[in-house]
PDBML (XML) file of the C-alpha atoms, coordinates in Angstrom:
<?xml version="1.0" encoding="UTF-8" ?>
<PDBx:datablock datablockName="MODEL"
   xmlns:PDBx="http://pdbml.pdb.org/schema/pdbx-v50.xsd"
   xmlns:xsi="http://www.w3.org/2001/XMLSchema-instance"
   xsi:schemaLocation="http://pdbml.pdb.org/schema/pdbx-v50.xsd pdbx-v50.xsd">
   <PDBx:atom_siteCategory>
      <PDBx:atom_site id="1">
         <PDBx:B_iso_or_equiv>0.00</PDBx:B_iso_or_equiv>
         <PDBx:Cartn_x>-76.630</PDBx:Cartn_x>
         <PDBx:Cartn_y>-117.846</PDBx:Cartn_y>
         <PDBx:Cartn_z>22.718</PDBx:Cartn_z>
         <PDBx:auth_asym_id>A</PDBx:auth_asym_id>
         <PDBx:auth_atom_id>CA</PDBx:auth_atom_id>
         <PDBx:auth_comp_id>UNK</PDBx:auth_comp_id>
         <PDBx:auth_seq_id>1</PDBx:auth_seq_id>
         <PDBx:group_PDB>ATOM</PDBx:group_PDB>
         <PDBx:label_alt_id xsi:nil="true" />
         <PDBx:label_asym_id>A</PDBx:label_asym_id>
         <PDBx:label_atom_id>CA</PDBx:label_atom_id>
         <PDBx:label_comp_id>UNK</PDBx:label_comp_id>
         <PDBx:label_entity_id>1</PDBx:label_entity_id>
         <PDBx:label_seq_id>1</PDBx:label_seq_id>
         <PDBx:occupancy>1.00</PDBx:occupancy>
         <PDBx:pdbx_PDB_model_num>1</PDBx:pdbx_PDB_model_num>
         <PDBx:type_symbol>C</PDBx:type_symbol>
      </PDBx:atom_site>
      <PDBx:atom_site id="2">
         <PDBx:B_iso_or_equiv>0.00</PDBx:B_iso_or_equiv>
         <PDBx:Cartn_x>-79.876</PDBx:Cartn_x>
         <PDBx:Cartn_y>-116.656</PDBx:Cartn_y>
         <PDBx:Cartn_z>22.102</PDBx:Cartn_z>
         <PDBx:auth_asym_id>A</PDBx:auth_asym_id>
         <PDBx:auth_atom_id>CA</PDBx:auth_atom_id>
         <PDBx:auth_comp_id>UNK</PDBx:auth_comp_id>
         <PDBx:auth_seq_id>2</PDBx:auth_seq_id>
         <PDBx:group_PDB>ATOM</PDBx:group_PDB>
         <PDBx:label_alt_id xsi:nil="true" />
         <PDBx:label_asym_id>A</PDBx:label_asym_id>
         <PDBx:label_atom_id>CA</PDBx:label_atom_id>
         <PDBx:label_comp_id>UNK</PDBx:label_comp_id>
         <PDBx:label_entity_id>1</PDBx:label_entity_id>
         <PDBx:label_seq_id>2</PDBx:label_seq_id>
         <PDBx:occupancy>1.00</PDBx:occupancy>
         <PDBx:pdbx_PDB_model_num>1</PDBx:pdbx_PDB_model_num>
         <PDBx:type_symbol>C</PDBx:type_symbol>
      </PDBx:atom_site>
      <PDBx:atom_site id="3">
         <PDBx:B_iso_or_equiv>0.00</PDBx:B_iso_or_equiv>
         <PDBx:Cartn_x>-81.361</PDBx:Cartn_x>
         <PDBx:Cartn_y>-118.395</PDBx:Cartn_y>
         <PDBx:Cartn_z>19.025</PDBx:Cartn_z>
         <PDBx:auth_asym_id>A</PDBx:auth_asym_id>
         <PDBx:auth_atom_id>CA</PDBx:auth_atom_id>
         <PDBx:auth_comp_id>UNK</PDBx:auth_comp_id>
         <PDBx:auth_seq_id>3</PDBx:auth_seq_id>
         <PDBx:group_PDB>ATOM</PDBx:group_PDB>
         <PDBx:label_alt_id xsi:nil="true" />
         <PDBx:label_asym_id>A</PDBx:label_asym_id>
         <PDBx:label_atom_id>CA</PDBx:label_atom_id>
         <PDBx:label_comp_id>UNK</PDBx:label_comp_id>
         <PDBx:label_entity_id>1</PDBx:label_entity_id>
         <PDBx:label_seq_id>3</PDBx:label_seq_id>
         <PDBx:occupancy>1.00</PDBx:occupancy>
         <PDBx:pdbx_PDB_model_num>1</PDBx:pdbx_PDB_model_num>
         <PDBx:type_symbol>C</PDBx:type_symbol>
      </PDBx:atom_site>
      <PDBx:atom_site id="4">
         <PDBx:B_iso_or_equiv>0.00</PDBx:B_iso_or_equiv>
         <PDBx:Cartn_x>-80.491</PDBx:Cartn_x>
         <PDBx:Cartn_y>-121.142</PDBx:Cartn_y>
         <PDBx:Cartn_z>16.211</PDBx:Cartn_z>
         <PDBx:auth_asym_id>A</PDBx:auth_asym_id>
         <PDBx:auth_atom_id>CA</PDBx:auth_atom_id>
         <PDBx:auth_comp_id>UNK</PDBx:auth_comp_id>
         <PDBx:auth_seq_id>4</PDBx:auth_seq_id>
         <PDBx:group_PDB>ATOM</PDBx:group_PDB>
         <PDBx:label_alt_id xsi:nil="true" />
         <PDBx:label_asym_id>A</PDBx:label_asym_id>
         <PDBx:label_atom_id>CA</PDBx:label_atom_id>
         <PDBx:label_comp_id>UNK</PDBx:label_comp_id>
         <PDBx:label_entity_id>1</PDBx:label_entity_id>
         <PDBx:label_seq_id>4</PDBx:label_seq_id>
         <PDBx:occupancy>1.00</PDBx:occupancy>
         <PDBx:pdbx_PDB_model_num>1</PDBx:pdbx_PDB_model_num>
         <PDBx:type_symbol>C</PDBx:type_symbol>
      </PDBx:atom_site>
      <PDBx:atom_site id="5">
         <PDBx:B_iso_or_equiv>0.00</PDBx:B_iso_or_equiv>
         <PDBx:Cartn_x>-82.231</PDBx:Cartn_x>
         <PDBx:Cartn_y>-122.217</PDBx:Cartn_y>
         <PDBx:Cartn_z>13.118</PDBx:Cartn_z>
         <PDBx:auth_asym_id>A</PDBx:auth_asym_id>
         <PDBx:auth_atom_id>CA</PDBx:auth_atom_id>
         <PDBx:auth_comp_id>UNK</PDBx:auth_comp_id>
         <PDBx:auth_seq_id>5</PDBx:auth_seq_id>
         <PDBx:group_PDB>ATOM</PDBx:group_PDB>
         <PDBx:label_alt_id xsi:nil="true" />
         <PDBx:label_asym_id>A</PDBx:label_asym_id>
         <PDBx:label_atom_id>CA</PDBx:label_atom_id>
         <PDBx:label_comp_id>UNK</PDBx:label_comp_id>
         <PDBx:label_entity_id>1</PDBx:label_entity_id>
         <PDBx:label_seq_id>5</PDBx:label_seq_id>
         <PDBx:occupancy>1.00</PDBx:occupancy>
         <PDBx:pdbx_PDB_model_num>1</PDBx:pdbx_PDB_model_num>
         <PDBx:type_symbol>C</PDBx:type_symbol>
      </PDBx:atom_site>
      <PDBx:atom_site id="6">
         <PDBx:B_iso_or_equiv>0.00</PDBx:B_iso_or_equiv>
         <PDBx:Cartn_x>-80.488</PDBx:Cartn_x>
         <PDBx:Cartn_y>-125.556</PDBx:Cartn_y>
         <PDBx:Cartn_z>11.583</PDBx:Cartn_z>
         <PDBx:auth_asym_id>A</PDBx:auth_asym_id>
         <PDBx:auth_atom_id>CA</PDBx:auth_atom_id>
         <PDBx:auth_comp_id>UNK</PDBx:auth_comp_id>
         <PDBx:auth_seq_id>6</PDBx:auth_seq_id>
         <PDBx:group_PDB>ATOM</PDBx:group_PDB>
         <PDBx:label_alt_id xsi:nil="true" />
         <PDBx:label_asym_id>A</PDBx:label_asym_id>
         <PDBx:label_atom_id>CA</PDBx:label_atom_id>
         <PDBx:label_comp_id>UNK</PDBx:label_comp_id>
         <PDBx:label_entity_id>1</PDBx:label_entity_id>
         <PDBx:label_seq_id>6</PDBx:label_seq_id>
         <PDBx:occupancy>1.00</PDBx:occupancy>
         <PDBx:pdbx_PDB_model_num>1</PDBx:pdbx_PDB_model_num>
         <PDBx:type_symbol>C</PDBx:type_symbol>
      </PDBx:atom_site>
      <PDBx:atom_site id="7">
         <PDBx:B_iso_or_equiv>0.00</PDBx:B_iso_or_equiv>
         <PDBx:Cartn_x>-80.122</PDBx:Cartn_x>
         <PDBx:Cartn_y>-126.233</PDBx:Cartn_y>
         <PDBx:Cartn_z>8.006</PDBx:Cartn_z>
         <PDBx:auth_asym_id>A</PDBx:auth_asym_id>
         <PDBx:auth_atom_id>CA</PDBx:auth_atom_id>
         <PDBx:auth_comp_id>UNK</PDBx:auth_comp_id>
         <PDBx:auth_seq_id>7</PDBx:auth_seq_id>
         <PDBx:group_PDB>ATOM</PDBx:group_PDB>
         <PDBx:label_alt_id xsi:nil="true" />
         <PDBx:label_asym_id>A</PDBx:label_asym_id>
         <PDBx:label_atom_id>CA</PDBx:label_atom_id>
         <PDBx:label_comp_id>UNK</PDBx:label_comp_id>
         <PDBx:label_entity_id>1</PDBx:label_entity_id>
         <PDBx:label_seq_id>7</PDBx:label_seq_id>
         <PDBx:occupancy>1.00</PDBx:occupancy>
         <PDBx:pdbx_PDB_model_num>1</PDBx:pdbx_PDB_model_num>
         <PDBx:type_symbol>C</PDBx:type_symbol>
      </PDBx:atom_site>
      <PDBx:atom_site id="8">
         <PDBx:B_iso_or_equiv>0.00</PDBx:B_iso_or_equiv>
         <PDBx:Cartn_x>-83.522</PDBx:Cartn_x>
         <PDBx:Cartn_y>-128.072</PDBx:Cartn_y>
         <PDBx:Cartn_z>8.003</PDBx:Cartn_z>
         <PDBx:auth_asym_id>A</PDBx:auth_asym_id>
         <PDBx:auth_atom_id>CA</PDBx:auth_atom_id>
         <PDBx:auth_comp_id>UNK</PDBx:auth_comp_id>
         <PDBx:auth_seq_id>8</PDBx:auth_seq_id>
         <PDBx:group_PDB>ATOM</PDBx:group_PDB>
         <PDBx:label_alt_id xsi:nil="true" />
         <PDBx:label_asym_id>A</PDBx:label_asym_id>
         <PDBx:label_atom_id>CA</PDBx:label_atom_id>
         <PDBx:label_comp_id>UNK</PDBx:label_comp_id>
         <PDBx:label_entity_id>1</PDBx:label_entity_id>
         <PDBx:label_seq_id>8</PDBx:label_seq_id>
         <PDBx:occupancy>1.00</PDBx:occupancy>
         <PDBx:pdbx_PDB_model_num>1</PDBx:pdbx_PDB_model_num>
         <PDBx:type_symbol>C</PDBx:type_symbol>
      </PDBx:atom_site>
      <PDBx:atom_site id="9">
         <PDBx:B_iso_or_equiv>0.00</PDBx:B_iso_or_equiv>
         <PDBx:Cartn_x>-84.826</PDBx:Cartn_x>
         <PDBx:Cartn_y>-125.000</PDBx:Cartn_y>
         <PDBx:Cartn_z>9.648</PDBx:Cartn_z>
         <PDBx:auth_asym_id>A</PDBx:auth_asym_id>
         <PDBx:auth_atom_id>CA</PDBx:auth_atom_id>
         <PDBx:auth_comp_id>UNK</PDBx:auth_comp_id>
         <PDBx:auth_seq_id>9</PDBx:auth_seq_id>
         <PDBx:group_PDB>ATOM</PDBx:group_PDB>
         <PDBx:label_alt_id xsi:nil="true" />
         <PDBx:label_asym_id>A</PDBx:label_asym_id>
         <PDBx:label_atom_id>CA</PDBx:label_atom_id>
         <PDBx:label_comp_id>UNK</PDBx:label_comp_id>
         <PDBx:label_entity_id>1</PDBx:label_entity_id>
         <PDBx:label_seq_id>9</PDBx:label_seq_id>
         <PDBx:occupancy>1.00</PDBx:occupancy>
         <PDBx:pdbx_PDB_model_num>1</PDBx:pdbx_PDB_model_num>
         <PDBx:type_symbol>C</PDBx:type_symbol>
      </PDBx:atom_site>
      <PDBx:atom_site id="10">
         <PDBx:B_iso_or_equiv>0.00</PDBx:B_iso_or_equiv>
         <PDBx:Cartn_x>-85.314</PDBx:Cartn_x>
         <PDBx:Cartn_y>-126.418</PDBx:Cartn_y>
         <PDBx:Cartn_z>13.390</PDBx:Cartn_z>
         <PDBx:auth_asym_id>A</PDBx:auth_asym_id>
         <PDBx:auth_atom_id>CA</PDBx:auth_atom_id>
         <PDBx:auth_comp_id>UNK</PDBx:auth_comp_id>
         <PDBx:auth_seq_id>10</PDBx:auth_seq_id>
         <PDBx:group_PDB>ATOM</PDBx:group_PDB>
         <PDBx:label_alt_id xsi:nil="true" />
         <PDBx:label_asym_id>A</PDBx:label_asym_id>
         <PDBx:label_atom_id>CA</PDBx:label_atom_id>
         <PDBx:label_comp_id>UNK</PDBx:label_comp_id>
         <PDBx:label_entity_id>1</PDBx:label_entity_id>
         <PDBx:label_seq_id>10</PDBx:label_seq_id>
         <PDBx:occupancy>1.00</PDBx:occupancy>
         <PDBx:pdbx_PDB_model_num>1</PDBx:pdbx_PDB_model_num>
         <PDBx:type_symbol>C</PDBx:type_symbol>
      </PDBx:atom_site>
      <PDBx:atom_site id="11">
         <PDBx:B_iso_or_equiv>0.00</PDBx:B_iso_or_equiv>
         <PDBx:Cartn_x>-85.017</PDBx:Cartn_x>
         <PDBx:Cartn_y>-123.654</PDBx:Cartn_y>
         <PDBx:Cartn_z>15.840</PDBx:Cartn_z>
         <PDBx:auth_asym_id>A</PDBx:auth_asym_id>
         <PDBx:auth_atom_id>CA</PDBx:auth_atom_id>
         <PDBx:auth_comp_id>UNK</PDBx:auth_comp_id>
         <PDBx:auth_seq_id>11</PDBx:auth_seq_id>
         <PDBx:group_PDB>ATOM</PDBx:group_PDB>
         <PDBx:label_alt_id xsi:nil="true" />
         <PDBx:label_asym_id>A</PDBx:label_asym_id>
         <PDBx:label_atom_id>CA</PDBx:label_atom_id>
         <PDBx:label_comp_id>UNK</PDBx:label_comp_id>
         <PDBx:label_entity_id>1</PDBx:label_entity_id>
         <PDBx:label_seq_id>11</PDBx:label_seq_id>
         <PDBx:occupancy>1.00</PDBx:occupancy>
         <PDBx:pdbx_PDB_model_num>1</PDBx:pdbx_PDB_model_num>
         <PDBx:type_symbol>C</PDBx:type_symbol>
      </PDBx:atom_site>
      <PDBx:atom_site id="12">
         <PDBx:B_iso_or_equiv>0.00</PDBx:B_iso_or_equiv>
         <PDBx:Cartn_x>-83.619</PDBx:Cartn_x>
         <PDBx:Cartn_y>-123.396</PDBx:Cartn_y>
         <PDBx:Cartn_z>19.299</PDBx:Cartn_z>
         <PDBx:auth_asym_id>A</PDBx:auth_asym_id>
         <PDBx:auth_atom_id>CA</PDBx:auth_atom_id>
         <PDBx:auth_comp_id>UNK</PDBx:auth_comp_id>
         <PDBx:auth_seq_id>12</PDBx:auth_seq_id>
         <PDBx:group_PDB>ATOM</PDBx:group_PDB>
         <PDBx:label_alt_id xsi:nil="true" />
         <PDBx:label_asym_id>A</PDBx:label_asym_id>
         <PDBx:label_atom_id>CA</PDBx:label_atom_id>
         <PDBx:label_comp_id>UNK</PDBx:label_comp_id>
         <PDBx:label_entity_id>1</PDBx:label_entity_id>
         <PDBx:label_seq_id>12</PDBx:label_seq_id>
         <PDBx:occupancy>1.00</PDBx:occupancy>
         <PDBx:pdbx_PDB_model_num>1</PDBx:pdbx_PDB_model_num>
         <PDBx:type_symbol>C</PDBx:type_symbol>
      </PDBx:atom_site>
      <PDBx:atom_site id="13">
         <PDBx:B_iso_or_equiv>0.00</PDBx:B_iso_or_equiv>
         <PDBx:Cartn_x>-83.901</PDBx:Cartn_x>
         <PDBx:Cartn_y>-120.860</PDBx:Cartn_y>
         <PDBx:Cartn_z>21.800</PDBx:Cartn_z>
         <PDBx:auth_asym_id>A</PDBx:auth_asym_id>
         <PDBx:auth_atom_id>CA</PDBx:auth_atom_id>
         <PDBx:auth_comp_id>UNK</PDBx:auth_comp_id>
         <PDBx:auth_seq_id>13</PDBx:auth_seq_id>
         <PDBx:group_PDB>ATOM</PDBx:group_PDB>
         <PDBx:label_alt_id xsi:nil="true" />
         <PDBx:label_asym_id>A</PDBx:label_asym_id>
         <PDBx:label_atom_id>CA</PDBx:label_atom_id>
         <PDBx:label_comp_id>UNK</PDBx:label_comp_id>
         <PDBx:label_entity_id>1</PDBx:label_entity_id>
         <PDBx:label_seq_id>13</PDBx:label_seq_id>
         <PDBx:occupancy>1.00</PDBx:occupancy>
         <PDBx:pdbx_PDB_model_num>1</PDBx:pdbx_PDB_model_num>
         <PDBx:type_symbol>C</PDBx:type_symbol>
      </PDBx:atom_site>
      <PDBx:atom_site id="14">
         <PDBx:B_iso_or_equiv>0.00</PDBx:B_iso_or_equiv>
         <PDBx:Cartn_x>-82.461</PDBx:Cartn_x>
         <PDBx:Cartn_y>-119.518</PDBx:Cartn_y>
         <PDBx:Cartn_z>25.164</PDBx:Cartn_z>
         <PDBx:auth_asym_id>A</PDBx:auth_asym_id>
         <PDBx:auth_atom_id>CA</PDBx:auth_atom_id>
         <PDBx:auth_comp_id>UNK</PDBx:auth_comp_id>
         <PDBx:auth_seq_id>14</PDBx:auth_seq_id>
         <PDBx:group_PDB>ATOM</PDBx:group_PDB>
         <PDBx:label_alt_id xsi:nil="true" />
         <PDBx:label_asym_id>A</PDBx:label_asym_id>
         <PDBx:label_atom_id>CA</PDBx:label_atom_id>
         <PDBx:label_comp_id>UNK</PDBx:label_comp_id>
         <PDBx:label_entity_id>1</PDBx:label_entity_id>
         <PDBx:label_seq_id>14</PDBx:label_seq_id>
         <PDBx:occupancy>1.00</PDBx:occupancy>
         <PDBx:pdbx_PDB_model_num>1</PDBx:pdbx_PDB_model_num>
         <PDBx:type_symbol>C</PDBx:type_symbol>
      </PDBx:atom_site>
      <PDBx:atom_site id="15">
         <PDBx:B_iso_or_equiv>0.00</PDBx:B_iso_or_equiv>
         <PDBx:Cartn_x>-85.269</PDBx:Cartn_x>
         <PDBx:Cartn_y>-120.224</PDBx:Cartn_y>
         <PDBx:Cartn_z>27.861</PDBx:Cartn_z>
         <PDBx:auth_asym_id>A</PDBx:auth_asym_id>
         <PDBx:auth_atom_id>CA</PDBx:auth_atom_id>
         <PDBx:auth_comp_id>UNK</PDBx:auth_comp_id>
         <PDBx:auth_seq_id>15</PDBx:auth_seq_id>
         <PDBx:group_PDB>ATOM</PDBx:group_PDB>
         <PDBx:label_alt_id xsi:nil="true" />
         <PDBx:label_asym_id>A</PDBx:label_asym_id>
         <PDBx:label_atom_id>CA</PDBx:label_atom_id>
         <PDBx:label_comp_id>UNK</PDBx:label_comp_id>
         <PDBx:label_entity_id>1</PDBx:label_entity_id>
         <PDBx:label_seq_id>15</PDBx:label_seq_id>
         <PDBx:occupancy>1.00</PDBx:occupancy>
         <PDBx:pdbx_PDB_model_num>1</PDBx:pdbx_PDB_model_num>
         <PDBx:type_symbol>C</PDBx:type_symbol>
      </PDBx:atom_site>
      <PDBx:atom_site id="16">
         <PDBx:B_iso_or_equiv>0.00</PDBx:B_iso_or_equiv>
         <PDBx:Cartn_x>-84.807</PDBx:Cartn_x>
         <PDBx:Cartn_y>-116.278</PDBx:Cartn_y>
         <PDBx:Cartn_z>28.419</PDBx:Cartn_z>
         <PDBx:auth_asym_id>A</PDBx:auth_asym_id>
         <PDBx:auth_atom_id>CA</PDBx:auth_atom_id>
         <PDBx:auth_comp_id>UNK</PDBx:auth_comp_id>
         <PDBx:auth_seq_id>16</PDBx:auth_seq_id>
         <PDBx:group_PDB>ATOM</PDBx:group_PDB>
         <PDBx:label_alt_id xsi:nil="true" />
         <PDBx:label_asym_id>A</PDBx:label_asym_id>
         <PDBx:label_atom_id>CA</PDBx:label_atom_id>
         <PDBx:label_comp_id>UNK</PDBx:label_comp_id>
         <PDBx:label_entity_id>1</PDBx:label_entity_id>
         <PDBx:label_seq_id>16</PDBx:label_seq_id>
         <PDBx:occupancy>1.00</PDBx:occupancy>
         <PDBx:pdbx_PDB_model_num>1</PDBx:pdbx_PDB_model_num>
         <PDBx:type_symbol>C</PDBx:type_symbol>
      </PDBx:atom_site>
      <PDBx:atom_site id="17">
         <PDBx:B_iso_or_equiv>0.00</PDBx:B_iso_or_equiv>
         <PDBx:Cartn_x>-86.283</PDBx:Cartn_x>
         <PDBx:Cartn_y>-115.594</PDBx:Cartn_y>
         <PDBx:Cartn_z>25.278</PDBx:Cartn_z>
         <PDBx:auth_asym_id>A</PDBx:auth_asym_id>
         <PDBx:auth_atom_id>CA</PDBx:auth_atom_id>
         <PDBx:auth_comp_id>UNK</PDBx:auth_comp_id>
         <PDBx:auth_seq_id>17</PDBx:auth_seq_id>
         <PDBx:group_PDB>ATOM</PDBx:group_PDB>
         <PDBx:label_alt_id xsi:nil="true" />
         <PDBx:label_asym_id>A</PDBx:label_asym_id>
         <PDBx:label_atom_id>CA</PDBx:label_atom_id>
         <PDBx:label_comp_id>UNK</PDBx:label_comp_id>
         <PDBx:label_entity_id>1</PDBx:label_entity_id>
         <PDBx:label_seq_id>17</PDBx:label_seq_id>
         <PDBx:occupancy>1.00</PDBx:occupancy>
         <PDBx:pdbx_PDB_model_num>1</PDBx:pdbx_PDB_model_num>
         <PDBx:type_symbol>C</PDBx:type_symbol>
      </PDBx:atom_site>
      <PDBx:atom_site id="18">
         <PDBx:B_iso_or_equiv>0.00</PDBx:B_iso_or_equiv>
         <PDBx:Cartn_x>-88.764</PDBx:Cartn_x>
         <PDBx:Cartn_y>-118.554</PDBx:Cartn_y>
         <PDBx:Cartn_z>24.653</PDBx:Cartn_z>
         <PDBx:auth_asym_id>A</PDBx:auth_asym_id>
         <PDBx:auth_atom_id>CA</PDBx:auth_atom_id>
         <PDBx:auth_comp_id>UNK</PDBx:auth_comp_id>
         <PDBx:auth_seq_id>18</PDBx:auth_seq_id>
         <PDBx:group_PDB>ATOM</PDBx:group_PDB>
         <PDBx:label_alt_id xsi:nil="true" />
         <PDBx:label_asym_id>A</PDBx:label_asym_id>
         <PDBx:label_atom_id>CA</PDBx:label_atom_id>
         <PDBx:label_comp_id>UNK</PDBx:label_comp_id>
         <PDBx:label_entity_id>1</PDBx:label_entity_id>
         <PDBx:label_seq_id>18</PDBx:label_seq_id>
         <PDBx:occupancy>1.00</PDBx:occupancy>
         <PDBx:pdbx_PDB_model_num>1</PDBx:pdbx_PDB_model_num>
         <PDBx:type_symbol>C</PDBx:type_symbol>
      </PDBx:atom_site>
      <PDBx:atom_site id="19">
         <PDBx:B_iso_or_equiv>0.00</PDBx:B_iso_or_equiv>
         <PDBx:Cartn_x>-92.303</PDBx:Cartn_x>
         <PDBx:Cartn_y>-117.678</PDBx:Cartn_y>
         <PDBx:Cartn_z>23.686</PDBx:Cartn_z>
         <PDBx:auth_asym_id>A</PDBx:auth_asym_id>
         <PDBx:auth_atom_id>CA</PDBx:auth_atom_id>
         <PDBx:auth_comp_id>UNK</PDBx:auth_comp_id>
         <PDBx:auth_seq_id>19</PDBx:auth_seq_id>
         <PDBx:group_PDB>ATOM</PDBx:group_PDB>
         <PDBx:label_alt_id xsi:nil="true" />
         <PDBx:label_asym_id>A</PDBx:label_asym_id>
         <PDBx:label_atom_id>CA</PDBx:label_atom_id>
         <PDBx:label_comp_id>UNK</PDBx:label_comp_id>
         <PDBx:label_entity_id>1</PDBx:label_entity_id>
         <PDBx:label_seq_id>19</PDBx:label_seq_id>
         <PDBx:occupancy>1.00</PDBx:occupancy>
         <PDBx:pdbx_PDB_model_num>1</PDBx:pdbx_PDB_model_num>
         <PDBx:type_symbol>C</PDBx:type_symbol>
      </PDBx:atom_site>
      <PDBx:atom_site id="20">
         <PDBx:B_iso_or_equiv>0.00</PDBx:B_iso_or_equiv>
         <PDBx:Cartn_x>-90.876</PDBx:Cartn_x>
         <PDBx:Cartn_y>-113.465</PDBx:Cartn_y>
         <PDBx:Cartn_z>22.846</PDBx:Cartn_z>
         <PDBx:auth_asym_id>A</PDBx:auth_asym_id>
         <PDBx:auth_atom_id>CA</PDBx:auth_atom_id>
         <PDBx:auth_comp_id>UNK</PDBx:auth_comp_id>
         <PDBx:auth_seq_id>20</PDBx:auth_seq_id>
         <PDBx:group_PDB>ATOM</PDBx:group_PDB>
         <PDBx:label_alt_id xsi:nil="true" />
         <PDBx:label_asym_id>A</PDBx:label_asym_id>
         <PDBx:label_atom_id>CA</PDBx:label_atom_id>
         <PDBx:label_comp_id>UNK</PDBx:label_comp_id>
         <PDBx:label_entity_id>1</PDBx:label_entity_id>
         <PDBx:label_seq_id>20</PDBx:label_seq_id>
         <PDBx:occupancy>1.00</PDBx:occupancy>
         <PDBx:pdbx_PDB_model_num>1</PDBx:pdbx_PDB_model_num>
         <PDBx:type_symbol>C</PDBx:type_symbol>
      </PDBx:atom_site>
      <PDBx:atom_site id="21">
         <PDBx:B_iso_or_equiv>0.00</PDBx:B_iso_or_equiv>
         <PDBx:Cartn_x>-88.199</PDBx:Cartn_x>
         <PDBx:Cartn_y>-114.044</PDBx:Cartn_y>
         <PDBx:Cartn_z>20.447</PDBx:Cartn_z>
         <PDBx:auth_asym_id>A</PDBx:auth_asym_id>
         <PDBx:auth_atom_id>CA</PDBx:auth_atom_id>
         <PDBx:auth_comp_id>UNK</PDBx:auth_comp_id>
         <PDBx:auth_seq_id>21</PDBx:auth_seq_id>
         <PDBx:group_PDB>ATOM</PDBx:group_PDB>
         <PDBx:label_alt_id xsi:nil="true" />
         <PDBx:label_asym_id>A</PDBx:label_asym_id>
         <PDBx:label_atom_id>CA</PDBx:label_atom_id>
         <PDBx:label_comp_id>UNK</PDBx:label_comp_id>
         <PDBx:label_entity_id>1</PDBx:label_entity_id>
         <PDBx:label_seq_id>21</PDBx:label_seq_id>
         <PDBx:occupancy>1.00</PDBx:occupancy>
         <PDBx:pdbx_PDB_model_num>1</PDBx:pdbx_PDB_model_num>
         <PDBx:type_symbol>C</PDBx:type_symbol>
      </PDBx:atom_site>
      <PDBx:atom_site id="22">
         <PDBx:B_iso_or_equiv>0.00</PDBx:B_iso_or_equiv>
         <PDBx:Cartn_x>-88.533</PDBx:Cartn_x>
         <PDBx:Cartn_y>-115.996</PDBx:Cartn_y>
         <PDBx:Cartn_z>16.696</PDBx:Cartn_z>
         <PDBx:auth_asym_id>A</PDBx:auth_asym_id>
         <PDBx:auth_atom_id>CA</PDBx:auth_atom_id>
         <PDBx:auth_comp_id>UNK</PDBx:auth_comp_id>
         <PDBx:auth_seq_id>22</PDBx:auth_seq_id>
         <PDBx:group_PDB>ATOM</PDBx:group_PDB>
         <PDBx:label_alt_id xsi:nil="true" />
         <PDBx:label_asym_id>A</PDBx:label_asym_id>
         <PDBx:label_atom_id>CA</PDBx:label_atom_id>
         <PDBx:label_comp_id>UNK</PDBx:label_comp_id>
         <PDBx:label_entity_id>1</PDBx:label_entity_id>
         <PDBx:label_seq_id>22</PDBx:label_seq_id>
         <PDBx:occupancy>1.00</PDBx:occupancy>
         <PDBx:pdbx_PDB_model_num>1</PDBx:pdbx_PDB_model_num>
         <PDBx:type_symbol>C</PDBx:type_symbol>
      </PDBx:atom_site>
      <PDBx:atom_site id="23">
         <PDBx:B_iso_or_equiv>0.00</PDBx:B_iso_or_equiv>
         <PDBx:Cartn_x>-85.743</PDBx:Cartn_x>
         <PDBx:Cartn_y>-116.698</PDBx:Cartn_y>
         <PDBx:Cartn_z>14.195</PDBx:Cartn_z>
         <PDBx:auth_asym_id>A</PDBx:auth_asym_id>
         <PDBx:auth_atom_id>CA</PDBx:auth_atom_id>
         <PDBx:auth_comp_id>UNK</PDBx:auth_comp_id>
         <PDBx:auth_seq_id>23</PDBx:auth_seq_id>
         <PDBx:group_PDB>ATOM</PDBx:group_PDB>
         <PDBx:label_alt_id xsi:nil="true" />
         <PDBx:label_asym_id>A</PDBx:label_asym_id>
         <PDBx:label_atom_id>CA</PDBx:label_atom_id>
         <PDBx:label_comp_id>UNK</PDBx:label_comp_id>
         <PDBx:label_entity_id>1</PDBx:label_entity_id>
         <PDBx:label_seq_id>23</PDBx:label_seq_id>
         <PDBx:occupancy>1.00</PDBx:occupancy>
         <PDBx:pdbx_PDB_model_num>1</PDBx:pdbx_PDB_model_num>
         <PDBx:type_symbol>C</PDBx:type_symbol>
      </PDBx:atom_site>
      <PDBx:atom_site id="24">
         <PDBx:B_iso_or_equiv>0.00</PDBx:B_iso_or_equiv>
         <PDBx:Cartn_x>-86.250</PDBx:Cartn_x>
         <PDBx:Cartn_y>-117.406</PDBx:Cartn_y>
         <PDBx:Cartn_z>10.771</PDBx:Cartn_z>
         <PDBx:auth_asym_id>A</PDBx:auth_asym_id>
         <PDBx:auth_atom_id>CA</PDBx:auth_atom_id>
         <PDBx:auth_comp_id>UNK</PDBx:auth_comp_id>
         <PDBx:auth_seq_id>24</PDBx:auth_seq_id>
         <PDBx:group_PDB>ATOM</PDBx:group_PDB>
         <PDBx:label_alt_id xsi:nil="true" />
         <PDBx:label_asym_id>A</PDBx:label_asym_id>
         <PDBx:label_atom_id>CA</PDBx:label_atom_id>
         <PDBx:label_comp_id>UNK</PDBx:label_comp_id>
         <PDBx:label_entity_id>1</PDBx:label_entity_id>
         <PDBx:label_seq_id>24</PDBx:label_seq_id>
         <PDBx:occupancy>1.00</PDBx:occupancy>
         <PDBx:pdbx_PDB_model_num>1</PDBx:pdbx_PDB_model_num>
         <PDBx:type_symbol>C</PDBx:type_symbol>
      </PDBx:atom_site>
      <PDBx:atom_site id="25">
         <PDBx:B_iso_or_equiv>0.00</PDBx:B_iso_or_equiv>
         <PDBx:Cartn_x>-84.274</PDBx:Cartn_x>
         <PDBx:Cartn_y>-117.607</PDBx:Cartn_y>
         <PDBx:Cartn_z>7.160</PDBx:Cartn_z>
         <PDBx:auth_asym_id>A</PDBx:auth_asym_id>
         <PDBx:auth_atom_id>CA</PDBx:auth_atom_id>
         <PDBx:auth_comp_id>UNK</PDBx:auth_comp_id>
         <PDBx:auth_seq_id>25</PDBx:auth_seq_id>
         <PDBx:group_PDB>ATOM</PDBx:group_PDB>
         <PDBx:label_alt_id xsi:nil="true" />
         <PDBx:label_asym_id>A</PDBx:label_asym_id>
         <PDBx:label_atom_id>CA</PDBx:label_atom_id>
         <PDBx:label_comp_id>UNK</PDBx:label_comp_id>
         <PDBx:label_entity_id>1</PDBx:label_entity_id>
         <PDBx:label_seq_id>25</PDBx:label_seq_id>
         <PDBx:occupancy>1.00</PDBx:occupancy>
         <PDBx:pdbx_PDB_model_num>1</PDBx:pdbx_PDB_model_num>
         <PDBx:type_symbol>C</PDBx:type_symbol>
      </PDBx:atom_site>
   </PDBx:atom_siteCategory>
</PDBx:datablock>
């Protein structure tokens, strides 16, 4: 799992990726 954005548009990420890699909708 690398990233999540939530239905109220909170996002998650894999420590491997934090701070490199943004999701968005």
């Amino acid at each position: 799992l690398v990233a999540v954005i939530t239905i109220g548009s909170s996002t998650n990420y894999a420590d491997s990726v934090k701070g490199r890699f943004t999701i968005s909708r």
